[in-house]
C-alpha atoms as a PDB file:
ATOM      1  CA  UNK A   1      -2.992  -4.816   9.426  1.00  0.00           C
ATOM      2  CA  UNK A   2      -3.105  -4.546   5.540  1.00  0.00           C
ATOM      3  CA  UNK A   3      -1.122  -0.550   6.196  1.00  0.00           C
ATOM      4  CA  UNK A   4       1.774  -2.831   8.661  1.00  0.00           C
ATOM      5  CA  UNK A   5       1.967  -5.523   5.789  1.00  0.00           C
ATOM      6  CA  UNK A   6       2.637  -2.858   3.089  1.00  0.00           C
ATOM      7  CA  UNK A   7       5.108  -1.056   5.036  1.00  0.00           C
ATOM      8  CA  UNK A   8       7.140  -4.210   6.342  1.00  0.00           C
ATOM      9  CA  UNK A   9       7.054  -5.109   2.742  1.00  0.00           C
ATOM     10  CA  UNK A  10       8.751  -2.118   1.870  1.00  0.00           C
ATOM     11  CA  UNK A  11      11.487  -2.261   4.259  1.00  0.00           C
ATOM     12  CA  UNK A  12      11.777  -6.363   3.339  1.00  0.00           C
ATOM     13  CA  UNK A  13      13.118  -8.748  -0.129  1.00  0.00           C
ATOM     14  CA  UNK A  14       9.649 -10.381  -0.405  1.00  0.00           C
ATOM     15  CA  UNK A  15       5.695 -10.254   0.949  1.00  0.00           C
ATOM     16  CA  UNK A  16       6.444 -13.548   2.564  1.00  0.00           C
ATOM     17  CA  UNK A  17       9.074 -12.108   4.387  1.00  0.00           C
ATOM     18  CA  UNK A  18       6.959  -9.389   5.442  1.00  0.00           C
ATOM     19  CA  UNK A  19       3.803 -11.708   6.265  1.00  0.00           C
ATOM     20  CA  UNK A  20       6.052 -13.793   8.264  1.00  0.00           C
ATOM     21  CA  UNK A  21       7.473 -11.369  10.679  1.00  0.00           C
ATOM     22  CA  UNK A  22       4.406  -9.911  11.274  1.00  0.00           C
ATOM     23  CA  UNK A  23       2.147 -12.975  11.338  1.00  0.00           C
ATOM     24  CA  UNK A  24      -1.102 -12.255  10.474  1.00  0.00           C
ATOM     25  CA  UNK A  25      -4.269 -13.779  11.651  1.00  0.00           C
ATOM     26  CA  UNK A  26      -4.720 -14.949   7.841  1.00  0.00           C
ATOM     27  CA  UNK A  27      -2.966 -17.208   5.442  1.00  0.00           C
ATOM     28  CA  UNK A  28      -0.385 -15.891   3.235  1.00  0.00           C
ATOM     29  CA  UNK A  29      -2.539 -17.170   0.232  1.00  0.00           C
ATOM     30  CA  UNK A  30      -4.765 -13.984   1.075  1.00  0.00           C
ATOM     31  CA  UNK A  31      -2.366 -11.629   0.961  1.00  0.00           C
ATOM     32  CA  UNK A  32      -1.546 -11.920  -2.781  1.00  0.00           C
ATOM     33  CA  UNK A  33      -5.030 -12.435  -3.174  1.00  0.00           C
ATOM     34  CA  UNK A  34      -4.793  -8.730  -1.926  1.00  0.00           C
ATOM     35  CA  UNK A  35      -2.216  -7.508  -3.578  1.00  0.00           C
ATOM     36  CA  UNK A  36      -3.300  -8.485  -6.778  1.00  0.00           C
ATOM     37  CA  UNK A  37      -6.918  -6.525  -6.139  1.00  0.00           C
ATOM     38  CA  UNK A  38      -4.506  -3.482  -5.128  1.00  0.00           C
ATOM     39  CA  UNK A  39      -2.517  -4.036  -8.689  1.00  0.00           C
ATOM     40  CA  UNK A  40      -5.897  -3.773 -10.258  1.00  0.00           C
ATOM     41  CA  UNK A  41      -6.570  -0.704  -8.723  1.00  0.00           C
ATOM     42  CA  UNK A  42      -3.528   1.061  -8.882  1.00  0.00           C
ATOM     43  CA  UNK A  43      -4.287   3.802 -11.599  1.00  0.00           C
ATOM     44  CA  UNK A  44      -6.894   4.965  -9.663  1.00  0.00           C
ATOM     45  CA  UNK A  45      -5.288   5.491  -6.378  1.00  0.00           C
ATOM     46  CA  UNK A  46      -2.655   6.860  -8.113  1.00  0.00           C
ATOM     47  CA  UNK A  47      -4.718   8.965  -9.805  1.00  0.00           C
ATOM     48  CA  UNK A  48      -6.386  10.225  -6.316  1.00  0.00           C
ATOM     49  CA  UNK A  49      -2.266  10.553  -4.869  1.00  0.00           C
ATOM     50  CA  UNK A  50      -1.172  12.614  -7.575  1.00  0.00           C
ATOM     51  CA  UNK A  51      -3.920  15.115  -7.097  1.00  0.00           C
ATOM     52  CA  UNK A  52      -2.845  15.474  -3.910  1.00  0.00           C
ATOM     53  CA  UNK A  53       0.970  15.478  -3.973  1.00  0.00           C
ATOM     54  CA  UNK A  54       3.615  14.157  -6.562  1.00  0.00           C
ATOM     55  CA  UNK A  55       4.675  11.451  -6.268  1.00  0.00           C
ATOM     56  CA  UNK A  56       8.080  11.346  -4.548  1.00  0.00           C
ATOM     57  CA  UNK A  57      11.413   9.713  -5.889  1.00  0.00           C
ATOM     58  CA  UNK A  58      11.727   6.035  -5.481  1.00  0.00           C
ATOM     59  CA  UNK A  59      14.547   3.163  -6.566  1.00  0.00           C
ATOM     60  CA  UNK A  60      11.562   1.067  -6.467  1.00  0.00           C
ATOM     61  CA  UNK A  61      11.317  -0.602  -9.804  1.00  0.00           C
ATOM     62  CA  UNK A  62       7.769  -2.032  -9.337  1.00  0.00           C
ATOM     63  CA  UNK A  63       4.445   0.270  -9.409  1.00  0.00           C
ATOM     64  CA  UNK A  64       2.908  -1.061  -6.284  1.00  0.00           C
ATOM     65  CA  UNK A  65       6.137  -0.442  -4.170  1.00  0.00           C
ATOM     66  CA  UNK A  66       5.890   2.764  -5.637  1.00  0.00           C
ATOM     67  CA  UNK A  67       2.281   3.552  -4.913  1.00  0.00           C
ATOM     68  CA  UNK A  68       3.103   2.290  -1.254  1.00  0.00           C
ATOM     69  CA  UNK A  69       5.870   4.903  -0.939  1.00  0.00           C
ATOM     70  CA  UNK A  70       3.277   7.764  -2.250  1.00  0.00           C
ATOM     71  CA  UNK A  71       0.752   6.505   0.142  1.00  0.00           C
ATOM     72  CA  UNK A  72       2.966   7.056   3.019  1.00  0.00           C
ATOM     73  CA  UNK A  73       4.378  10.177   1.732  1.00  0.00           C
ATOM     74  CA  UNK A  74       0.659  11.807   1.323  1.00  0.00           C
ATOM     75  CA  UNK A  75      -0.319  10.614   4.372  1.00  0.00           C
ATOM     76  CA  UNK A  76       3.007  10.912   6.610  1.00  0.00           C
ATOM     77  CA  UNK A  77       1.422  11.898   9.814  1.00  0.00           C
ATOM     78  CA  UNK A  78      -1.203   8.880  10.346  1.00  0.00           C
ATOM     79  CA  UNK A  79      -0.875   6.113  11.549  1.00  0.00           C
ATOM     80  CA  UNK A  80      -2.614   4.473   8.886  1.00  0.00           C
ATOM     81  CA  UNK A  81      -2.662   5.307   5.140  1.00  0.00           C
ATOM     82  CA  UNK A  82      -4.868   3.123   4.326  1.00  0.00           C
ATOM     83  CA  UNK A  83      -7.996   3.672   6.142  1.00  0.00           C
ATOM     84  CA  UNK A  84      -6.932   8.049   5.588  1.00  0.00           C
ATOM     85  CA  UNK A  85      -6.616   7.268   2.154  1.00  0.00           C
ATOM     86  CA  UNK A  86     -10.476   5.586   2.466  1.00  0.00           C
ATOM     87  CA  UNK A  87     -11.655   8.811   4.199  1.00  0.00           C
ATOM     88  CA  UNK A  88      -9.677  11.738   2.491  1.00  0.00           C
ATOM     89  CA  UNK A  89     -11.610  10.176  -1.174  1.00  0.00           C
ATOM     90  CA  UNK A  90     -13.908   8.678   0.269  1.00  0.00           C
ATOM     91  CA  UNK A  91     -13.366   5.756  -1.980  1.00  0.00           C
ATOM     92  CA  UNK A  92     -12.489   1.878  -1.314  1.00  0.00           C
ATOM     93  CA  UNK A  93      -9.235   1.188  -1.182  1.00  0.00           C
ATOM     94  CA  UNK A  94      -8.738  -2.230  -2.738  1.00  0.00           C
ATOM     95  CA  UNK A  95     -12.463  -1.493  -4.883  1.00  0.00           C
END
């Protein structure tokens, strides 16, 4: 759910946009609560990205979109970055 969150955010103006067309089983509240981990985290996966691929060319102006846009660019042909990106490094995602 987190991967479809990210992604809709990507292709959306806001998270609550995102969270509200996808409606998840939990309450927006959690999802920045999730974010924010992720923004805490994000020189490491970025770190783990870059060692696998550079980073591709964004318009995105914040690091998080960006790091989304890497994520699906390393991992293009699953269906969900998030859990490959857990087994390729074997490392937590959100820490």
């Amino acid at each position: 759910m987190l991967w479809k969150l990210l992604c809709q955010w990507l292709a959306s103006t806001s998270i609550q946009a995102a969270a509200q067309r996808l409606s998840p089983a939990f309450p927006l509240e959690t999802v920045y609560h999730l974010l924010a981990r992720l923004r805490h985290r994000l020189d490491a996966v970025r770190c783990r990205l870059c060692a696998r691929q550079k980073a591709p060319a964004s318009s995105q102006s914040d690091p998080l979109r960006q790091t989304i846009e890497h994520l699906a660019a390393v991992f293009a042909s699953k269906p969900c970055a998030v859990s490959e990106f857990q087994l390729s490094f074997q490392q937590p995602f959100l820490g």
